[in-house]
PDB file of N, CA and C in Angstrom:
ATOM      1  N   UNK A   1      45.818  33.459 -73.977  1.00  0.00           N
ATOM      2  CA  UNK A   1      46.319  34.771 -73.625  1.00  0.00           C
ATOM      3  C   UNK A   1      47.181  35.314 -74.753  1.00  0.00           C
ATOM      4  N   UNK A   2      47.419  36.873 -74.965  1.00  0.00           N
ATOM      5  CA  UNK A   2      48.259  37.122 -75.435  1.00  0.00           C
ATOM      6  C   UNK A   2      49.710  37.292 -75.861  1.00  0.00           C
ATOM      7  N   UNK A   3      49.810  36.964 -74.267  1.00  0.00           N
ATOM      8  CA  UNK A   3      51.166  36.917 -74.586  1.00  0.00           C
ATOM      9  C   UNK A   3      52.076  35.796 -74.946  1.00  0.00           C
ATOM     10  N   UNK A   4      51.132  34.617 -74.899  1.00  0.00           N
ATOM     11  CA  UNK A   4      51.424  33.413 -75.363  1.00  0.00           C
ATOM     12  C   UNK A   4      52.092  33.203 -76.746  1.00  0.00           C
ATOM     13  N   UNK A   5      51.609  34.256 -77.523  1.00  0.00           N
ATOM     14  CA  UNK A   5      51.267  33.960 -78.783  1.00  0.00           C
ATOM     15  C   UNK A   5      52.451  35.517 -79.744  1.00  0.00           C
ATOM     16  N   UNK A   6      53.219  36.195 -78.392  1.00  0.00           N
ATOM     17  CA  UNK A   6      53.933  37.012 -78.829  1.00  0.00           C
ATOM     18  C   UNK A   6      55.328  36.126 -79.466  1.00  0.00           C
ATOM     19  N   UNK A   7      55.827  36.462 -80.710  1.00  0.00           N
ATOM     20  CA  UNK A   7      56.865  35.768 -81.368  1.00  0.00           C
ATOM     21  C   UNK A   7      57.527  36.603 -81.418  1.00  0.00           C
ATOM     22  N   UNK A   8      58.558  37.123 -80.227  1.00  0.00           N
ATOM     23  CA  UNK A   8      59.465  38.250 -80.175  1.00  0.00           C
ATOM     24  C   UNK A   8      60.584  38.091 -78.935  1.00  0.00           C
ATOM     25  N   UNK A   9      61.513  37.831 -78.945  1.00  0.00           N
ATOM     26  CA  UNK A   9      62.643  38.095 -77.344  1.00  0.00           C
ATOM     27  C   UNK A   9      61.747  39.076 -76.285  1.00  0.00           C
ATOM     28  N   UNK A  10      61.741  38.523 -75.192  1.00  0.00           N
ATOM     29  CA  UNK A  10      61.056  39.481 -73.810  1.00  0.00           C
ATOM     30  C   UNK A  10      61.532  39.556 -73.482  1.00  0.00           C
ATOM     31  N   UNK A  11      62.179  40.341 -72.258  1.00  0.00           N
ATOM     32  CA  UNK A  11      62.997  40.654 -71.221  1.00  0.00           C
ATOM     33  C   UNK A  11      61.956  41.711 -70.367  1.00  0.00           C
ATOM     34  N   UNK A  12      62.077  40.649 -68.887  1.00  0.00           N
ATOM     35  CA  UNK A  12      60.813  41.510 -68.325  1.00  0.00           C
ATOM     36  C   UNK A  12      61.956  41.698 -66.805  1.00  0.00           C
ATOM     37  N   UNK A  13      62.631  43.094 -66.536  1.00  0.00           N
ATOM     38  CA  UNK A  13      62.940  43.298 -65.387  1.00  0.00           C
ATOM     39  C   UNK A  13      61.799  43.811 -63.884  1.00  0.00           C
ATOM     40  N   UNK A  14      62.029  43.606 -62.529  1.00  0.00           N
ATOM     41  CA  UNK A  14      61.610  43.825 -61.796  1.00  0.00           C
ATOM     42  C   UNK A  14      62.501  44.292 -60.394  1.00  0.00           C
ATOM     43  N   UNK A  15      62.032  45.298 -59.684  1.00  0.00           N
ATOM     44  CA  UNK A  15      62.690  45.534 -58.298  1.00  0.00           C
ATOM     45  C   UNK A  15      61.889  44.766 -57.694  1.00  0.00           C
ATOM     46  N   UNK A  16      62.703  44.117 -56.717  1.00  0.00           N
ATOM     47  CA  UNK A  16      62.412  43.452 -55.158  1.00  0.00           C
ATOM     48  C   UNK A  16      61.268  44.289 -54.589  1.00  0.00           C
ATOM     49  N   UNK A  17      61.736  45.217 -54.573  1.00  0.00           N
ATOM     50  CA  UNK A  17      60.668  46.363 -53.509  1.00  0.00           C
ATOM     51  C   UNK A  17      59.708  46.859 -54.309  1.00  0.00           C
ATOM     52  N   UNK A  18      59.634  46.806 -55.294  1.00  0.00           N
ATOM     53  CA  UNK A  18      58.326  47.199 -56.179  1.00  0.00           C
ATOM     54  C   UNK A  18      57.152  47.148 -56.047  1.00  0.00           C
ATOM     55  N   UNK A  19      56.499  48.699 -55.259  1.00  0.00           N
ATOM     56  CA  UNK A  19      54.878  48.314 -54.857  1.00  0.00           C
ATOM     57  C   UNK A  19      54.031  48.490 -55.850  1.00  0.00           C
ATOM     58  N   UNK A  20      54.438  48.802 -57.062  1.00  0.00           N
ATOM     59  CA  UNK A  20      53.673  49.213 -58.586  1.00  0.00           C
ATOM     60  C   UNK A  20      53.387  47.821 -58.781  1.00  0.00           C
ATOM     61  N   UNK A  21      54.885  47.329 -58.916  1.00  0.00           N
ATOM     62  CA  UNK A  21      54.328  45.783 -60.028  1.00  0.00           C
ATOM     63  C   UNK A  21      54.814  44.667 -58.914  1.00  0.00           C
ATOM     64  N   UNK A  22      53.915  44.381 -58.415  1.00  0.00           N
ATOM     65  CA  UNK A  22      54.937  43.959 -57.044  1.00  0.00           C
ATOM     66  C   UNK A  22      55.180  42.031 -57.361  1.00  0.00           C
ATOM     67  N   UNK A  23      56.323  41.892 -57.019  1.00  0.00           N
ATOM     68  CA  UNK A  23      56.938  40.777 -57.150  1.00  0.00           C
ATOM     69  C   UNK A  23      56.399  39.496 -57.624  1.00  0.00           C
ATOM     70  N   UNK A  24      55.338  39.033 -57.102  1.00  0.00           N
ATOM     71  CA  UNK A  24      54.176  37.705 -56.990  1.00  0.00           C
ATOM     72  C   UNK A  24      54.184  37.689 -58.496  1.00  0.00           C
ATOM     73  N   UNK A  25      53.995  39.050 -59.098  1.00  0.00           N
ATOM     74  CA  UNK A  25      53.402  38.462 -60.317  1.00  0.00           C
ATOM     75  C   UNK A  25      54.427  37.934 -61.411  1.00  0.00           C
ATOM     76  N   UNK A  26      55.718  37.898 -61.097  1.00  0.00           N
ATOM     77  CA  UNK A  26      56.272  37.530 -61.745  1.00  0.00           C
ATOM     78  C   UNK A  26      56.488  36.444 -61.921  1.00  0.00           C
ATOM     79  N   UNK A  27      56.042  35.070 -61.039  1.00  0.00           N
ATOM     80  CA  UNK A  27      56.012  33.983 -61.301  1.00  0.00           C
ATOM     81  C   UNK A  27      54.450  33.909 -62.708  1.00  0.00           C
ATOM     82  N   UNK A  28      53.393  34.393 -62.020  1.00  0.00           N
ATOM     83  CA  UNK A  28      51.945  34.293 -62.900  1.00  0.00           C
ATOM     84  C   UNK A  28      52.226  34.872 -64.468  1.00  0.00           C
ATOM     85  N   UNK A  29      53.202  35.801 -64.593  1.00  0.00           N
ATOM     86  CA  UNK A  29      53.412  36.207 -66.103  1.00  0.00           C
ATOM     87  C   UNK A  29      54.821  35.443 -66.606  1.00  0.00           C
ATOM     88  N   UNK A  30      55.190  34.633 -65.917  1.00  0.00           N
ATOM     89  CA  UNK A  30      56.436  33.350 -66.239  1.00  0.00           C
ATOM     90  C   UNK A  30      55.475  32.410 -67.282  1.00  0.00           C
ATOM     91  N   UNK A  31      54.360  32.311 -66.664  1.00  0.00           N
ATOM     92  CA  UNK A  31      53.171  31.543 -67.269  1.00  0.00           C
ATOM     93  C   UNK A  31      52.359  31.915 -67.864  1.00  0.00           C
ATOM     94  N   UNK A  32      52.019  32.717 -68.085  1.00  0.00           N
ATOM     95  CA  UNK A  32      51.449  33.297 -69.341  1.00  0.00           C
ATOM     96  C   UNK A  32      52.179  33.579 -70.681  1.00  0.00           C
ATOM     97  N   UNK A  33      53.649  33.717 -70.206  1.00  0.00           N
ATOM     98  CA  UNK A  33      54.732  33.964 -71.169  1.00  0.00           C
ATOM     99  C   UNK A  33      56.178  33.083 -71.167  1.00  0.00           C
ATOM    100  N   UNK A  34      55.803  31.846 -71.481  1.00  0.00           N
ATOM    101  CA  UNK A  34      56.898  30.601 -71.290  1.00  0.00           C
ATOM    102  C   UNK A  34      58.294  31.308 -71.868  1.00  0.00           C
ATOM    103  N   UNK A  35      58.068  31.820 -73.150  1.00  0.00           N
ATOM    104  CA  UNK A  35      59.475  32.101 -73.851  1.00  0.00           C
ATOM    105  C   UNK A  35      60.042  33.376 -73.205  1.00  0.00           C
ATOM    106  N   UNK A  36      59.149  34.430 -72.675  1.00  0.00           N
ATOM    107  CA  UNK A  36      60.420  35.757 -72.029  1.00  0.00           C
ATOM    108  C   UNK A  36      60.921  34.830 -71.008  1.00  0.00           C
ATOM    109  N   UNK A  37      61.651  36.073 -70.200  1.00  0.00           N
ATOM    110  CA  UNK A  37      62.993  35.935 -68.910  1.00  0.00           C
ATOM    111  C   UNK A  37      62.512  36.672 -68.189  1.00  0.00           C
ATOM    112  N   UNK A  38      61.976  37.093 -66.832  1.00  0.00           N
ATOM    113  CA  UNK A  38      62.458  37.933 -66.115  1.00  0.00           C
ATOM    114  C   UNK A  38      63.851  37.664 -65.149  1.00  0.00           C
ATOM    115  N   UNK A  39      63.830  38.829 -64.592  1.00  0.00           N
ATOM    116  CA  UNK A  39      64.741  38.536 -63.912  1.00  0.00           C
ATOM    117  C   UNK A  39      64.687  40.011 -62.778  1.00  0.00           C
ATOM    118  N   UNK A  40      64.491  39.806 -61.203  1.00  0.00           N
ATOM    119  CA  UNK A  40      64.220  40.448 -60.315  1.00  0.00           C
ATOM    120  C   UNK A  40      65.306  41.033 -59.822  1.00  0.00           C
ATOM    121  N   UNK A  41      66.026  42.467 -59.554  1.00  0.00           N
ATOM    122  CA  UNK A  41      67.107  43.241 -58.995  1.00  0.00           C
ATOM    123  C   UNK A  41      66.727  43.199 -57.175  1.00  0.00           C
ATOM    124  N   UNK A  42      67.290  42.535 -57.019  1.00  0.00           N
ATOM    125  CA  UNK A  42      67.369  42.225 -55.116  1.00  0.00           C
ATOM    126  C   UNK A  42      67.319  44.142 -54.651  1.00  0.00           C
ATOM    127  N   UNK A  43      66.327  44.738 -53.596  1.00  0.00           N
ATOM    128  CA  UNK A  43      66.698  46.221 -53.639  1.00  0.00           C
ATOM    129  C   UNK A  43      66.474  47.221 -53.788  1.00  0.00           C
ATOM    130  N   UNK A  44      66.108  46.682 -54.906  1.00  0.00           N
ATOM    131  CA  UNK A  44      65.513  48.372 -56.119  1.00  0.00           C
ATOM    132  C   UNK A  44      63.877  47.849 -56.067  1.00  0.00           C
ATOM    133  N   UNK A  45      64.114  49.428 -56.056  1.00  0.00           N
ATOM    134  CA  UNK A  45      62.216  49.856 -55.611  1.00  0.00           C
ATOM    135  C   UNK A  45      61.715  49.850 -57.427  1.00  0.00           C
ATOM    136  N   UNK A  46      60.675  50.600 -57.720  1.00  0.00           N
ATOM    137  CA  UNK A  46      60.185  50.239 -59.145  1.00  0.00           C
ATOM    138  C   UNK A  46      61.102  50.907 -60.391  1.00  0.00           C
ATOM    139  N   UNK A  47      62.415  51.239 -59.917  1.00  0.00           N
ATOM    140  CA  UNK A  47      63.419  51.910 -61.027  1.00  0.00           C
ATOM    141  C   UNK A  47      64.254  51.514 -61.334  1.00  0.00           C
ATOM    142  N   UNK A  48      64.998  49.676 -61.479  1.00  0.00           N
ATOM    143  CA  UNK A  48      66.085  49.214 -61.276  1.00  0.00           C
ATOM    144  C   UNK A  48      67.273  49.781 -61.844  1.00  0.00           C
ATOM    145  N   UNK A  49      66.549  50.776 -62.865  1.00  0.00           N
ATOM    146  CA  UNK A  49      67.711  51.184 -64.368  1.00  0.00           C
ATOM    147  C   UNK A  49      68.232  52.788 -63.168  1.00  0.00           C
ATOM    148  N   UNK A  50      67.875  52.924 -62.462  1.00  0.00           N
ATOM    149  CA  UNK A  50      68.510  53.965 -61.545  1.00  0.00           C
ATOM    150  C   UNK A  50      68.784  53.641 -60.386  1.00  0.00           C
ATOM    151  N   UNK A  51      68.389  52.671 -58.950  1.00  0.00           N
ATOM    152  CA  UNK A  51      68.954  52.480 -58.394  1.00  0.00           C
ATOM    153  C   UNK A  51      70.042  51.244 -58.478  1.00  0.00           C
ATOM    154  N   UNK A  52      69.989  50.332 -59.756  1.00  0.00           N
ATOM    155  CA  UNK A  52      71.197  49.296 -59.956  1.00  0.00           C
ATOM    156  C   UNK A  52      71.237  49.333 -61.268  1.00  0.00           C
ATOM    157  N   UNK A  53      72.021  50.680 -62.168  1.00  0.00           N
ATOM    158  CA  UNK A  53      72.172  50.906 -62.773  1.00  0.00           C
ATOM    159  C   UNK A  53      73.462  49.687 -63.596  1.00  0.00           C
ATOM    160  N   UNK A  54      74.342  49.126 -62.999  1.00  0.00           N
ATOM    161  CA  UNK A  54      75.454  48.776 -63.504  1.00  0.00           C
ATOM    162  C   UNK A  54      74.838  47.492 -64.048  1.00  0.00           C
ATOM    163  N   UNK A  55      74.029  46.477 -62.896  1.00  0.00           N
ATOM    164  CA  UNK A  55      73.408  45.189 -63.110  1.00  0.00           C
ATOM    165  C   UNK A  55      72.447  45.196 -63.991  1.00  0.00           C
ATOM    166  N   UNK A  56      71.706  46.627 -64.250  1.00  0.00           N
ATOM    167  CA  UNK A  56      70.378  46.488 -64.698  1.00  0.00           C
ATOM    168  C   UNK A  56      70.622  46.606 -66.361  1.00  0.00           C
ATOM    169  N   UNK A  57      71.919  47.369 -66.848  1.00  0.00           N
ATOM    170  CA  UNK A  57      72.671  48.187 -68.437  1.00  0.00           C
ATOM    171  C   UNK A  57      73.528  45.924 -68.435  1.00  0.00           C
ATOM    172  N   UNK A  58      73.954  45.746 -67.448  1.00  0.00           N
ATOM    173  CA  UNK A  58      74.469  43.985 -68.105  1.00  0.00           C
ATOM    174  C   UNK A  58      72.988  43.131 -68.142  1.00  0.00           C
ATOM    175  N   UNK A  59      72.417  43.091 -67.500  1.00  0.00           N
ATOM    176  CA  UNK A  59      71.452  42.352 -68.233  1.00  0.00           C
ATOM    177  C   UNK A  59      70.943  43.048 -69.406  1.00  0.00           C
ATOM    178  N   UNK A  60      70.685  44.155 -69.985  1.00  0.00           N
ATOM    179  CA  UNK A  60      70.195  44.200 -71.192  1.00  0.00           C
ATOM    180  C   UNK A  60      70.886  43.684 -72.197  1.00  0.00           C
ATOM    181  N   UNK A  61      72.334  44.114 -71.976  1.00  0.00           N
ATOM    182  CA  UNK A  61      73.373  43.809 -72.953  1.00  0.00           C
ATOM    183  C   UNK A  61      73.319  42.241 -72.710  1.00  0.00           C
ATOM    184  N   UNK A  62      73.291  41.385 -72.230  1.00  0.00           N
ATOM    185  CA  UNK A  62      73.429  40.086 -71.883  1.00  0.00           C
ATOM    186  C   UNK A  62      72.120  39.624 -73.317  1.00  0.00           C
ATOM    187  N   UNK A  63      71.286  40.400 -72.653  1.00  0.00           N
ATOM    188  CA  UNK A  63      69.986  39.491 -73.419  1.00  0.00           C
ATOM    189  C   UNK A  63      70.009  39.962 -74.746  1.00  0.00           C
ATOM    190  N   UNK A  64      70.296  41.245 -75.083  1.00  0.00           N
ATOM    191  CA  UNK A  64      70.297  41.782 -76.507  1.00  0.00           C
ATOM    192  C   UNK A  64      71.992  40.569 -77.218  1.00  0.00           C
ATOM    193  N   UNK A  65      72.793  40.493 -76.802  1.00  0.00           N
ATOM    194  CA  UNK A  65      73.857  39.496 -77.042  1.00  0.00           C
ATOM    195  C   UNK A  65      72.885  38.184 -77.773  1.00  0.00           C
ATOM    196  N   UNK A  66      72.083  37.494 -76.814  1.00  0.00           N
ATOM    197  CA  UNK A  66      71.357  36.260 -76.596  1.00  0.00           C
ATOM    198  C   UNK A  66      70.527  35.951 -77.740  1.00  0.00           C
ATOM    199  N   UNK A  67      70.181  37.377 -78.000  1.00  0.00           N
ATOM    200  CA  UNK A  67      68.578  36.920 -78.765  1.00  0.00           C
ATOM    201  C   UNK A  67      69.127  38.061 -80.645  1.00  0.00           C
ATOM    202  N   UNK A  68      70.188  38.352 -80.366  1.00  0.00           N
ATOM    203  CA  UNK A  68      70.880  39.080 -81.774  1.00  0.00           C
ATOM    204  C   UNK A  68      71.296  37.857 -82.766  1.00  0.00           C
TER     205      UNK A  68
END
């Protein structure tokens, strides 16, 4: 797969309630992509950066910290 083979920091966010990208797959692209992170906002429908704006601006900064 491709994304196996991406040599770059990932950061893959997700809402709980997300009927676009809905939850399941975030274990199946854990595995396709050993080296990103996700990390799921308990809540938020497919916009986390607007309905959990405060949690969603510290994890970026967290991971941009991590991988700088």
């Amino acid at each position: 797969m491709a994304l196996d083979r991406l040599d770059l920091p990932m950061l893959r966010l997700y809402g709980y309630l997300d009927g676009l990208v809905p939850r399941k797959v975030v274990p199946l692209v854990d595995e396709l992509s050993p080296a990103s992170q996700s990390m799921v906002f308990a809540g938020a429908a497919p916009a986390p950066f607007i309905s959990h704006p405060a949690p969603f601006s510290q994890a970026l900064c967290d991971f941009t910290q991590r991988v700088s």
